[in-house]
Protein backbone atom coordinates (compact mmCIF):
# COMPACT_ATOMS: atom_id res chain seq x y z
CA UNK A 1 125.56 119.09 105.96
CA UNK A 2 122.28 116.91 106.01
CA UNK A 3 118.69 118.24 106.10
CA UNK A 4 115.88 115.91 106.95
CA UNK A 5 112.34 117.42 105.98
CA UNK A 6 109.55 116.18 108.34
CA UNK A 7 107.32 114.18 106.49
CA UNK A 8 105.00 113.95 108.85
CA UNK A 9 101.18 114.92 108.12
CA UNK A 10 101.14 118.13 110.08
CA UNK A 11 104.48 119.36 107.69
CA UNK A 12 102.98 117.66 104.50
CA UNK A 13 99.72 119.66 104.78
CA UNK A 14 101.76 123.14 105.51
CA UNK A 15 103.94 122.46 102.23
CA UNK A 16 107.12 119.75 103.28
CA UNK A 17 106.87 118.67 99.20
CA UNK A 18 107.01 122.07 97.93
CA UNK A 19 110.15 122.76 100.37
CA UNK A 20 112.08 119.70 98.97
CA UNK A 21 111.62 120.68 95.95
CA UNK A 22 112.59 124.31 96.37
CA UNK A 23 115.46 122.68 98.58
CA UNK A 24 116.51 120.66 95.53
CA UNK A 25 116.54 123.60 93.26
CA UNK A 26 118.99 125.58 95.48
CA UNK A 27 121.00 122.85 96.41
CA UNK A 28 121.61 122.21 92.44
CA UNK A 29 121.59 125.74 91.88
CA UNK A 30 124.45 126.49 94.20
CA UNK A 31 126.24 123.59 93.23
CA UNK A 32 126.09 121.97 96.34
CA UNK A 33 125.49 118.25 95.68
CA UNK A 34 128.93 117.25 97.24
CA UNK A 35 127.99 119.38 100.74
CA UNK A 36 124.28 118.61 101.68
CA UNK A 37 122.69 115.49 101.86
CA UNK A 38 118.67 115.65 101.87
CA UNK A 39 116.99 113.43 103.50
CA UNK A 40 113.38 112.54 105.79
CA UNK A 41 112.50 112.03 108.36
CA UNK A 42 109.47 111.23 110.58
CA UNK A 43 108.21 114.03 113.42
CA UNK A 44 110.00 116.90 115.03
CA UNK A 45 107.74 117.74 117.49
CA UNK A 46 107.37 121.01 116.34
CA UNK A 47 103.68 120.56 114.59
CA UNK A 48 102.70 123.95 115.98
CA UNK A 49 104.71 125.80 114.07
CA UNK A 50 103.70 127.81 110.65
CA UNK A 51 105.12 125.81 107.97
CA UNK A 52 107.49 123.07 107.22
CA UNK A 53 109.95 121.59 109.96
CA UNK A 54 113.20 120.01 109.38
CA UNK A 55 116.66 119.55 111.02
CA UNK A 56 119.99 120.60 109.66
CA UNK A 57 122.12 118.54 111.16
CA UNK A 58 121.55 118.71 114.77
CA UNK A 59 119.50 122.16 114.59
CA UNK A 60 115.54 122.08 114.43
CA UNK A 61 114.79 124.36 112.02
CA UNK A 62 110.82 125.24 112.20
CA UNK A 63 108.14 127.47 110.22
CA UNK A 64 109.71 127.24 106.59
CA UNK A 65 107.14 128.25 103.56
CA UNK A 66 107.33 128.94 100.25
CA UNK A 67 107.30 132.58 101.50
CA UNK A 68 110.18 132.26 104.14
CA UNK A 69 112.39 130.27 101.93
CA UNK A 70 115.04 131.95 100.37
CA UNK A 71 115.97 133.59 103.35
CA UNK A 72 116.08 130.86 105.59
CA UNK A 73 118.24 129.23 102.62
CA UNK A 74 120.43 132.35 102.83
CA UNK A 75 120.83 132.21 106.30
CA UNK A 76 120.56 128.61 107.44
CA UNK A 77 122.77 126.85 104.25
CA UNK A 78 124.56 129.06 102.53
CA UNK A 79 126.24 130.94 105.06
CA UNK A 80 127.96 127.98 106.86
CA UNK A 81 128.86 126.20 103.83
CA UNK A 82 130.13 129.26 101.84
């Protein structure tokens, strides 16, 4: 699996850092270091949207915040990798 954070402005100022880092923590977490790749990557096109975008592999992913993020984890990562 590979998940590229925007790093685009709009993402940056809604919280793309804290998101890679909460991504890293889970990813280590759940030992999954040999199944995801993480990754940037420039705009999504989805600047409208309430948080962080990124794209897991070829699924745009949109509105991710500190708040939102263990589900989304739950649902987006660990349920087609587990």
């Amino acid at each position: 699996m590979t998940i590229a954070v925007c790093m685009g402005s709009s993402c940056h100022v809604k919280g793309a850092k804290t998101i890679i880092e909460l991504l890293k923590e889970k990813i280590k977490a759940n030992n999954l270091e040999d199944k995801v790749i993480l990754t940037g990557t420039i705009c999504l096109g989805q600047c409208a949207s309430g948080g962080a975008n990124m794209k897991i592999d070829d699924e745009i992913v949109t509105g991710i915040t500190r708040e939102n993020f263990d589900n989304f984890f739950a649902e987006k990562v660990l349920t087609k990798l587990k």
